[in-house]
C-alpha atoms as a PDB file:
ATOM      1  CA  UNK A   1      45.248 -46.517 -40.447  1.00  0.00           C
ATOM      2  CA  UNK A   2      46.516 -49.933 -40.844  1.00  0.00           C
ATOM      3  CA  UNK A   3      50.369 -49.300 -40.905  1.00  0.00           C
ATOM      4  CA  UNK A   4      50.749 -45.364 -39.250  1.00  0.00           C
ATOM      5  CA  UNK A   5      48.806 -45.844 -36.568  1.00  0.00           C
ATOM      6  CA  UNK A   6      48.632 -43.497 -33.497  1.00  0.00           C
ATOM      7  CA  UNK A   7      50.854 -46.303 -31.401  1.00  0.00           C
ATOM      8  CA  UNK A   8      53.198 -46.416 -34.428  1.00  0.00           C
ATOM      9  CA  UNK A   9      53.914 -42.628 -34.507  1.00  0.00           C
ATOM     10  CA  UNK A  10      54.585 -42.880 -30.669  1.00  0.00           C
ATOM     11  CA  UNK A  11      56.903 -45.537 -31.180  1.00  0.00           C
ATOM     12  CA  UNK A  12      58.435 -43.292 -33.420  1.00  0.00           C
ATOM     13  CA  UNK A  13      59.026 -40.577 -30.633  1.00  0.00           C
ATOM     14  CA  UNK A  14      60.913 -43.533 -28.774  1.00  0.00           C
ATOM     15  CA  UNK A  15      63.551 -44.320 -31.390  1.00  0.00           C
ATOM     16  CA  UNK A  16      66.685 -41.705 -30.342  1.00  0.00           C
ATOM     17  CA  UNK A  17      66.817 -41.203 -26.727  1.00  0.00           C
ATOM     18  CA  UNK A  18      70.172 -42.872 -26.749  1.00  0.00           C
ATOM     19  CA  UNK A  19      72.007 -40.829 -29.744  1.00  0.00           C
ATOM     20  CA  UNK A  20      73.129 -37.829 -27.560  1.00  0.00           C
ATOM     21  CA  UNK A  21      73.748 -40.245 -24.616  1.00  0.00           C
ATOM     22  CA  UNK A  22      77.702 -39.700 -22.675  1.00  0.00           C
ATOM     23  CA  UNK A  23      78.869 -42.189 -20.031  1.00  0.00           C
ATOM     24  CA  UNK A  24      79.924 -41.525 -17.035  1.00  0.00           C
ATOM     25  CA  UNK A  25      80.236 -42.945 -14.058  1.00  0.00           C
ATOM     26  CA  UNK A  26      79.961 -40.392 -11.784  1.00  0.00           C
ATOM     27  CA  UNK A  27      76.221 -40.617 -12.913  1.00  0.00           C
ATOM     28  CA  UNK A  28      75.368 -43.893 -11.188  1.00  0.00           C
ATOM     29  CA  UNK A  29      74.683 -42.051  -8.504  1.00  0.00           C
ATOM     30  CA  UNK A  30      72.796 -38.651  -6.989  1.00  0.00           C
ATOM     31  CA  UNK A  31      74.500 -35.955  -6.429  1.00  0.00           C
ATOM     32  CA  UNK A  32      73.574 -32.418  -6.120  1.00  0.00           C
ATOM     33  CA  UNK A  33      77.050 -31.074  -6.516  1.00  0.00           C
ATOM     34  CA  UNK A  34      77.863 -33.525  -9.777  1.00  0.00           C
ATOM     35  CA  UNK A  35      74.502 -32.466 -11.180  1.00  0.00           C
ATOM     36  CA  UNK A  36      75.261 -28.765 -10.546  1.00  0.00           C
ATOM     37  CA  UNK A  37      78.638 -28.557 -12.399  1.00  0.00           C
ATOM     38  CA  UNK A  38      76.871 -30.456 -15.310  1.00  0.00           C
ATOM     39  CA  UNK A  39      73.825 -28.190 -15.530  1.00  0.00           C
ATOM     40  CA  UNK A  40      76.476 -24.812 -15.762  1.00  0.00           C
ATOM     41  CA  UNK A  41      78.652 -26.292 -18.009  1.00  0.00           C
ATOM     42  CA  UNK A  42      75.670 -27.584 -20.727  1.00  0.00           C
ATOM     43  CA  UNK A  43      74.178 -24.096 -19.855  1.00  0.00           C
ATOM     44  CA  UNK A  44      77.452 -22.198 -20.840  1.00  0.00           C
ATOM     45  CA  UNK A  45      78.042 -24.522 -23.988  1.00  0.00           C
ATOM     46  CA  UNK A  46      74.476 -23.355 -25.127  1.00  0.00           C
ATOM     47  CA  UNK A  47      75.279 -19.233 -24.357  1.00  0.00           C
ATOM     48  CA  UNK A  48      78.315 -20.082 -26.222  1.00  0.00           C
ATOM     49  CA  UNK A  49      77.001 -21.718 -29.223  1.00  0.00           C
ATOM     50  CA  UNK A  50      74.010 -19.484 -29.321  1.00  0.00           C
ATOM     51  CA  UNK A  51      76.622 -16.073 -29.239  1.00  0.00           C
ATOM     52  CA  UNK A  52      78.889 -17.336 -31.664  1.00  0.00           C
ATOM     53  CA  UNK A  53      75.626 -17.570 -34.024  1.00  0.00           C
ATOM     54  CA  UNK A  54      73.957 -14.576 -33.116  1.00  0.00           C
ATOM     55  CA  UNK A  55      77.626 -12.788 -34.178  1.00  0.00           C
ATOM     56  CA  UNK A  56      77.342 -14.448 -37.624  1.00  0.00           C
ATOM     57  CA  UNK A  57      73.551 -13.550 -38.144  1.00  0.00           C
ATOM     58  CA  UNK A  58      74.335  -9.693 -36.928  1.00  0.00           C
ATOM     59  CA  UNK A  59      71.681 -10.056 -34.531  1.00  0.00           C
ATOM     60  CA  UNK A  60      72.137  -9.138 -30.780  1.00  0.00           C
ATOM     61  CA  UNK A  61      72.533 -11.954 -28.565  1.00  0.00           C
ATOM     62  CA  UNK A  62      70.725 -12.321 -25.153  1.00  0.00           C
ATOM     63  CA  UNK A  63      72.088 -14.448 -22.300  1.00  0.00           C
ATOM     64  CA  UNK A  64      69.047 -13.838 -20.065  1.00  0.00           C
ATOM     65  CA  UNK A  65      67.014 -14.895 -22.435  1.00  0.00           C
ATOM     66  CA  UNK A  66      69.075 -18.109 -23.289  1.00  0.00           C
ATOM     67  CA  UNK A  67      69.267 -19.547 -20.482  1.00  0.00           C
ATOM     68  CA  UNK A  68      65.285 -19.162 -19.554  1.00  0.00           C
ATOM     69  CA  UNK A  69      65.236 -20.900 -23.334  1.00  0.00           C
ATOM     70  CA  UNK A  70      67.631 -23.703 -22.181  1.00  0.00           C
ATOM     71  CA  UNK A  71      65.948 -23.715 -18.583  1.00  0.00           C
ATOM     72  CA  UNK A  72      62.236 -24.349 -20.025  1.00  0.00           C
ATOM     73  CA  UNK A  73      63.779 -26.920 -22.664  1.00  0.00           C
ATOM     74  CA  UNK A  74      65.764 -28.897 -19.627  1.00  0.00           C
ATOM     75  CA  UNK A  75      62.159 -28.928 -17.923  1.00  0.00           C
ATOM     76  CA  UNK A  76      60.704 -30.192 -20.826  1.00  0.00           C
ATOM     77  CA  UNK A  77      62.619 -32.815 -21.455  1.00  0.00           C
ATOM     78  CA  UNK A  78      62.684 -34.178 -17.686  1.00  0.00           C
ATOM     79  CA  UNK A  79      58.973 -34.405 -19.085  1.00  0.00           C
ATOM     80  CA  UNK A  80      59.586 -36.121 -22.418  1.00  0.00           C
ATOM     81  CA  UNK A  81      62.140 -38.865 -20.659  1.00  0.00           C
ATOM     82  CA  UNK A  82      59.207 -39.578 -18.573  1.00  0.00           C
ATOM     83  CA  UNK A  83      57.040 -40.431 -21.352  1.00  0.00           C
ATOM     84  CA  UNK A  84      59.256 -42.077 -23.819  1.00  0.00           C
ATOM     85  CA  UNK A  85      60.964 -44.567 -21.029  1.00  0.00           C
ATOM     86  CA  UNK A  86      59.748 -47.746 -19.720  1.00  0.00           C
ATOM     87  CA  UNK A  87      59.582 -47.761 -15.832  1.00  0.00           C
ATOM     88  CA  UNK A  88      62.228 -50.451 -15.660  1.00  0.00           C
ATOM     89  CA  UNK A  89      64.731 -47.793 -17.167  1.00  0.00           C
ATOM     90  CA  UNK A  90      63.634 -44.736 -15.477  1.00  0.00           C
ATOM     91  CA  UNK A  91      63.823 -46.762 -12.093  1.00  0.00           C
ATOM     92  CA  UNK A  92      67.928 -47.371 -12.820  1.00  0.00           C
ATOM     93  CA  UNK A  93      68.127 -43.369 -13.543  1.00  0.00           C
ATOM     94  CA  UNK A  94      69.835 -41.962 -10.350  1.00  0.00           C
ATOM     95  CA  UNK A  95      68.920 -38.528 -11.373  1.00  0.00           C
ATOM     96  CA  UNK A  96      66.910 -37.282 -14.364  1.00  0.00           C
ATOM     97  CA  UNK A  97      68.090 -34.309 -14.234  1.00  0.00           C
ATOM     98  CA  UNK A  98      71.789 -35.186 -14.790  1.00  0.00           C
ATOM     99  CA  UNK A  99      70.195 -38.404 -17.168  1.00  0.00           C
ATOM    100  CA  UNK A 100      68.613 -35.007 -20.103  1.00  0.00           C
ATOM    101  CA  UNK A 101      72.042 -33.420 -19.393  1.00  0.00           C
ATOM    102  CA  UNK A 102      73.045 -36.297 -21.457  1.00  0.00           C
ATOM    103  CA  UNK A 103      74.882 -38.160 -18.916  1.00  0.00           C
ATOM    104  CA  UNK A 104      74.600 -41.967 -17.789  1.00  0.00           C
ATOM    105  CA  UNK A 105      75.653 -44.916 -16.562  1.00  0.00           C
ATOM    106  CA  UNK A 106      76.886 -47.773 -18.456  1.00  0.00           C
ATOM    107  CA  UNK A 107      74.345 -49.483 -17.797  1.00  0.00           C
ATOM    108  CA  UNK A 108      71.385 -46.955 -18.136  1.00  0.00           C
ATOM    109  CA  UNK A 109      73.019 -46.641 -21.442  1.00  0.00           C
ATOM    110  CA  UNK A 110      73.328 -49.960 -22.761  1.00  0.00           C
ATOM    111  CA  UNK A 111      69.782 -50.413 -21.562  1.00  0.00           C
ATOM    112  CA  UNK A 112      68.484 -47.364 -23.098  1.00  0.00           C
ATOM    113  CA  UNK A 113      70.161 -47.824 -26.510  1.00  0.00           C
ATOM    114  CA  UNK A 114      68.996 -51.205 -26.517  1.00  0.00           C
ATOM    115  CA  UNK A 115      64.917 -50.266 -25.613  1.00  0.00           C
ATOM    116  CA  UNK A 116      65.581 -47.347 -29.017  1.00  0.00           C
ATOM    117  CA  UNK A 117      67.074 -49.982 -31.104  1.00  0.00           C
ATOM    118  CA  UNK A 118      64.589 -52.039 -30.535  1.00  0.00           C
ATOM    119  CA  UNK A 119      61.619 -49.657 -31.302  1.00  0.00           C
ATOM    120  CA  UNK A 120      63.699 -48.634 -34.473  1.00  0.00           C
ATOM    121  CA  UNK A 121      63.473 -51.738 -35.808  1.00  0.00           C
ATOM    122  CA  UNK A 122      59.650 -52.115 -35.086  1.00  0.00           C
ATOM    123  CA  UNK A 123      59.206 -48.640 -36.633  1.00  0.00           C
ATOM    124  CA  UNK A 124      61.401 -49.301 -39.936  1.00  0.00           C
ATOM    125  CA  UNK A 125      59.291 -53.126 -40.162  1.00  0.00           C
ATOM    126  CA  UNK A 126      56.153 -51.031 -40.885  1.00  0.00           C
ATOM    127  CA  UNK A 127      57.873 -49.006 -43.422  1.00  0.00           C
ATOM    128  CA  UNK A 128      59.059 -51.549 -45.436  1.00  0.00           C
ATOM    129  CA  UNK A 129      55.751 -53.016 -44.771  1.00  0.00           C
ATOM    130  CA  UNK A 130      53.641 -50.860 -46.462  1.00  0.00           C
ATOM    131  CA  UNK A 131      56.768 -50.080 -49.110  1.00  0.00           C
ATOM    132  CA  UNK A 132      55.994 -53.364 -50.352  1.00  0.00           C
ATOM    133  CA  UNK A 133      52.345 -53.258 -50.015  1.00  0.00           C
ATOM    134  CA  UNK A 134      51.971 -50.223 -52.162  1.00  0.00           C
ATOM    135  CA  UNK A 135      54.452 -51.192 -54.524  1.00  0.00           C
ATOM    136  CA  UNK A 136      51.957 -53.740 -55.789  1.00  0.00           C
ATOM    137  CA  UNK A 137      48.770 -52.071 -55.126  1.00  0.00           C
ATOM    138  CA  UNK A 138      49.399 -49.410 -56.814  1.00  0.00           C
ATOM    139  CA  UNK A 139      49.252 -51.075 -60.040  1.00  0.00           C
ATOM    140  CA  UNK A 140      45.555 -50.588 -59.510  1.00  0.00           C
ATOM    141  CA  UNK A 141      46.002 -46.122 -59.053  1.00  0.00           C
ATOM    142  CA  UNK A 142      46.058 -43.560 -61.417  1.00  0.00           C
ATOM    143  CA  UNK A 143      49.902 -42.800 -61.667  1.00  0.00           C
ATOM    144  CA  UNK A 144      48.695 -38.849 -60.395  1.00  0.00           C
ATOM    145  CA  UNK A 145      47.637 -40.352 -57.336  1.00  0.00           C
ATOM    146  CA  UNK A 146      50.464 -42.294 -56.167  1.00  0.00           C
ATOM    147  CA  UNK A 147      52.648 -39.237 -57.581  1.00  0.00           C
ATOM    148  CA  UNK A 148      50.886 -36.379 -55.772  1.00  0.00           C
ATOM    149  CA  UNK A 149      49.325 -37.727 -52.821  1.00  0.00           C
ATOM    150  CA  UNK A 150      52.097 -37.003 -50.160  1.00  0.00           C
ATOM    151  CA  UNK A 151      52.019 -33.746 -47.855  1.00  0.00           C
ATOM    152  CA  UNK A 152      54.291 -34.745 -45.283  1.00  0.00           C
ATOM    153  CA  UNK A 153      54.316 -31.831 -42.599  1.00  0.00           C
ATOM    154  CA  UNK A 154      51.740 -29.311 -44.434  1.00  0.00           C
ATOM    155  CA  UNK A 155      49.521 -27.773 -42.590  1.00  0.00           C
ATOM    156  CA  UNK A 156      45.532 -27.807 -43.491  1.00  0.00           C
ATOM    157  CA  UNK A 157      44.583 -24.369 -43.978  1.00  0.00           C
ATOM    158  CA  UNK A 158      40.819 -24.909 -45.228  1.00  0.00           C
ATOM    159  CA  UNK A 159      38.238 -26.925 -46.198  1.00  0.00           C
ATOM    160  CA  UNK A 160      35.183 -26.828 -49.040  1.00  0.00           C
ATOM    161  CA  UNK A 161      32.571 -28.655 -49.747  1.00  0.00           C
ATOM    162  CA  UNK A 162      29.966 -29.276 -52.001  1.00  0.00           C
ATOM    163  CA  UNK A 163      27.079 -31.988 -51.867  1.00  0.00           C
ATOM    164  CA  UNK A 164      29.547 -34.930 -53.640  1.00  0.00           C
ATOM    165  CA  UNK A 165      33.328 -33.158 -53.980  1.00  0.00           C
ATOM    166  CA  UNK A 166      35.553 -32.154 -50.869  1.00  0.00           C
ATOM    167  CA  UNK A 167      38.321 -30.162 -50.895  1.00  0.00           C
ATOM    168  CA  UNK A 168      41.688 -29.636 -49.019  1.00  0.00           C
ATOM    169  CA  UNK A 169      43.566 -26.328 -48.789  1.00  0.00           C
ATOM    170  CA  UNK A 170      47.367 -26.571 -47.906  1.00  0.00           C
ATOM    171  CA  UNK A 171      50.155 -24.160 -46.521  1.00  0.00           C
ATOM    172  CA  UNK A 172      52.981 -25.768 -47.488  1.00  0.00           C
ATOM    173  CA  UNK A 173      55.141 -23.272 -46.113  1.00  0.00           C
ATOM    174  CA  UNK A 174      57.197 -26.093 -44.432  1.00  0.00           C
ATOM    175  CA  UNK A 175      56.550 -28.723 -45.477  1.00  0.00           C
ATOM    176  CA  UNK A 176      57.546 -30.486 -49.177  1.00  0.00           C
ATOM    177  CA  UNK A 177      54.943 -30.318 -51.663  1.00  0.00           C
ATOM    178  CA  UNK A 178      54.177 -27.843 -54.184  1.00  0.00           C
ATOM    179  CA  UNK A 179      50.577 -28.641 -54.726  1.00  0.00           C
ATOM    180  CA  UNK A 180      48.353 -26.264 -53.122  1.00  0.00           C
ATOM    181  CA  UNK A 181      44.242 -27.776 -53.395  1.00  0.00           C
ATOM    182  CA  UNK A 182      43.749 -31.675 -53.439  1.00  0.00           C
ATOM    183  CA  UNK A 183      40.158 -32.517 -54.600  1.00  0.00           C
ATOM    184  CA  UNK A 184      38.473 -35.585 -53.690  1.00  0.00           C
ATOM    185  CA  UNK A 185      35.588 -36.386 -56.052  1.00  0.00           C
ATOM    186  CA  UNK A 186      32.136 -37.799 -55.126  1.00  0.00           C
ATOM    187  CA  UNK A 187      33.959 -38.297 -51.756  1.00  0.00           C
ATOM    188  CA  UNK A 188      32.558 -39.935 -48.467  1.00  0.00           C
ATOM    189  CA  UNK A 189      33.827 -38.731 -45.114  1.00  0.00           C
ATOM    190  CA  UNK A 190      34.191 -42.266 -43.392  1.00  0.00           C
ATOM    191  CA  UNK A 191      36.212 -41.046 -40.553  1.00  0.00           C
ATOM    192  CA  UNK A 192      37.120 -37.641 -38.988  1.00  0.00           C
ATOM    193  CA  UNK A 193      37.662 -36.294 -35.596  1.00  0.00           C
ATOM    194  CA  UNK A 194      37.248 -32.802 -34.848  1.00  0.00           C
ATOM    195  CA  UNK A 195      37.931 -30.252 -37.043  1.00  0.00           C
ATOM    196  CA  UNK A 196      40.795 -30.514 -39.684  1.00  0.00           C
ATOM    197  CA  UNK A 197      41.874 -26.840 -39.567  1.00  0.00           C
ATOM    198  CA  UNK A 198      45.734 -26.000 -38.697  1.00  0.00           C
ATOM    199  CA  UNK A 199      46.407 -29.750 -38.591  1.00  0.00           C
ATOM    200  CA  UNK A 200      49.460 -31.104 -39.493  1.00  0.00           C
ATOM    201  CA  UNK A 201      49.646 -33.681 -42.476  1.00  0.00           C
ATOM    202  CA  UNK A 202      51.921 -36.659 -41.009  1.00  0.00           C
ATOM    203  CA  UNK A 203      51.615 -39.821 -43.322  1.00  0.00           C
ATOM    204  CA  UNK A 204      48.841 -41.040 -45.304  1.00  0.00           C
ATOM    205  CA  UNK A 205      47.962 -44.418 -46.681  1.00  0.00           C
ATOM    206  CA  UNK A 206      46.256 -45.452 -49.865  1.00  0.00           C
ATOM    207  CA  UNK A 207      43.571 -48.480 -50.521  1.00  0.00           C
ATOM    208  CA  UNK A 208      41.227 -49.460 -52.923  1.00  0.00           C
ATOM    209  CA  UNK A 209      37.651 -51.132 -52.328  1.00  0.00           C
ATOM    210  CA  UNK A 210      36.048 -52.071 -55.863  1.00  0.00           C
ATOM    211  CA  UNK A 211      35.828 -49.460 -58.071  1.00  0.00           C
ATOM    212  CA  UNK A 212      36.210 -46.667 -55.323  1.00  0.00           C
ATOM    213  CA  UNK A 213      39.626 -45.376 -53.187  1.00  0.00           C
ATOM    214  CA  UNK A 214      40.105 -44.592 -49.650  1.00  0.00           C
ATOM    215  CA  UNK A 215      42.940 -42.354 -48.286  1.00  0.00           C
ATOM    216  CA  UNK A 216      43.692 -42.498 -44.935  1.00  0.00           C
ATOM    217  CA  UNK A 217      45.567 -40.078 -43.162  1.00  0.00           C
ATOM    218  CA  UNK A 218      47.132 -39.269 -39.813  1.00  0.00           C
ATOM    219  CA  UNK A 219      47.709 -35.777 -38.280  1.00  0.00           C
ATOM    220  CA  UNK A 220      48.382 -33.767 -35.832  1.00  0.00           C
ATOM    221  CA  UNK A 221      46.790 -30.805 -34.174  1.00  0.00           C
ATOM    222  CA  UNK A 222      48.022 -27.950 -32.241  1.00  0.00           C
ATOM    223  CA  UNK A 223      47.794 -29.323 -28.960  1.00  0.00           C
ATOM    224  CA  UNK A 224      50.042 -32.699 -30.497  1.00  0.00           C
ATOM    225  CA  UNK A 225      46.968 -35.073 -30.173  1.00  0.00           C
ATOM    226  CA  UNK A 226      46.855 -37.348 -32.863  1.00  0.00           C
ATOM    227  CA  UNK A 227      44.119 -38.071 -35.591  1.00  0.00           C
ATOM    228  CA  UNK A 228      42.779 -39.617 -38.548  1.00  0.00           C
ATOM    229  CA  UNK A 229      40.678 -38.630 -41.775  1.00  0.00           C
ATOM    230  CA  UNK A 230      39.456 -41.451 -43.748  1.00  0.00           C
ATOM    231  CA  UNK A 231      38.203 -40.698 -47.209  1.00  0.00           C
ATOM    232  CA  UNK A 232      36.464 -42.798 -49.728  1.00  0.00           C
ATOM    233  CA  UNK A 233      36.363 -41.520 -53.094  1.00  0.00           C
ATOM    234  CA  UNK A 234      35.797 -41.826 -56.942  1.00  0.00           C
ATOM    235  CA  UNK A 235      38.546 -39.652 -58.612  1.00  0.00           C
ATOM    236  CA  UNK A 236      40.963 -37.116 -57.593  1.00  0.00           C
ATOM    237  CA  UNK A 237      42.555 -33.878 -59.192  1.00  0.00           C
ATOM    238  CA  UNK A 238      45.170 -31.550 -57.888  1.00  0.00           C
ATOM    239  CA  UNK A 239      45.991 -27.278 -58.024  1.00  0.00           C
END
């Protein structure tokens, strides 16, 4: 990959920490009793939104379960701040705990929605990026290819191959394409890294070198490690 990297997709993990983000200024510093009134009151905003649409589905509505839900996801994302902050931020935190309640300082905040801000606008730069490089490469594709080629979020399901022509099988069940087989033909595996089964499709990227086409792709497996599939190829069709 040239554009989605790996480090690219992580900065795009790092983009919205700020969105959900509430001042206060009883966050600047700890306090057990602060962080305590916060936790039951996000707690009991989650039964109630979570009753109110269990009453509209006609489905029965569990607060014991709920609140182990919202318990594992408030671990989680003590986690998740861990990884997607800088040091220098997490070091002005008072209390992470009260910081994924979506409380913070003024200036945690400012210095939080600056750091996403920033990352935004190093993720949208490779977008338009590689919007403008395709836009002029792919004078040089078949129109099917730059048409079809895009399975955003489906999930590989299974492979074939046969001595020159490989073959991917899709579930598209969420994700956005209708196509259900891509086949690559007299294709060359230049780059994979385990197997592709149950992998997630992220973004791809398309080149040509002479009178032959690579694709490359990033996914993701199961266990959210990243990966990439780099295909060279003569022709492609589509099911």
């Amino acid at each position: 990959m040239k554009y989605f990297t790996k480090e690219w997709y992580e900065l795009c993990q790092k983009v919205s920490a700020h969105l959900l983000l509430e001042e206060d200024p009883e966050a600047e510093k700890f306090s057990e009793e602060y962080f305590s009134k916060l936790y039951n009151q996000r707690l009991q905003e989650w039964l109630d939104l979570h009753e109110e649409v269990a009453e509209i589905s006609g489905e029965p509505f569990d607060p014991e379960k709920e609140t182990q839900v919202f318990q594992e996801a408030f671990l989680l994302n003590q986690e998740r701040a861990k990884e997607i902050l800088p040091e220098e931020i997490l070091y002005q935190i008072a209390d992470l705990r009260v910081f994924v309640l979506n409380k913070a300082s003024q200036h945690v905040k400012r210095a939080v929605t600056e750091f996403c801000e920033n990352n935004y606008k190093q993720m949208d730069k490779t977008i338009q990026d590689y919007r403008a490089y395709i836009k002029e490469a792919s004078k040089s594709f078949p129109e099917d290819l730059i048409k079809n080629i895009s399975f955003h979020d489906s999930v590989i399901s299974a492979i074939k191959k046969t001595d020159r022509d490989f073959s991917i099988i899709f579930d598209n069940s969420e994700g956005f394409s209708d196509i259900n087989q891509v086949t690559f033909k007299d294709c060359e595996i230049l780059k994979q890294e385990s197997s592709l089964i149950k992998s997630w499709w992220l973004y791809e990227e398309l080149y040509k070198t002479g009178n032959r086409y690579e694709l490359h792709v990033l996914l993701i497996k199961e266990n959210n490690e990243l990966e990439e599939l780099i295909l060279s190829f003569d022709s492609i069709s589509f099911n």
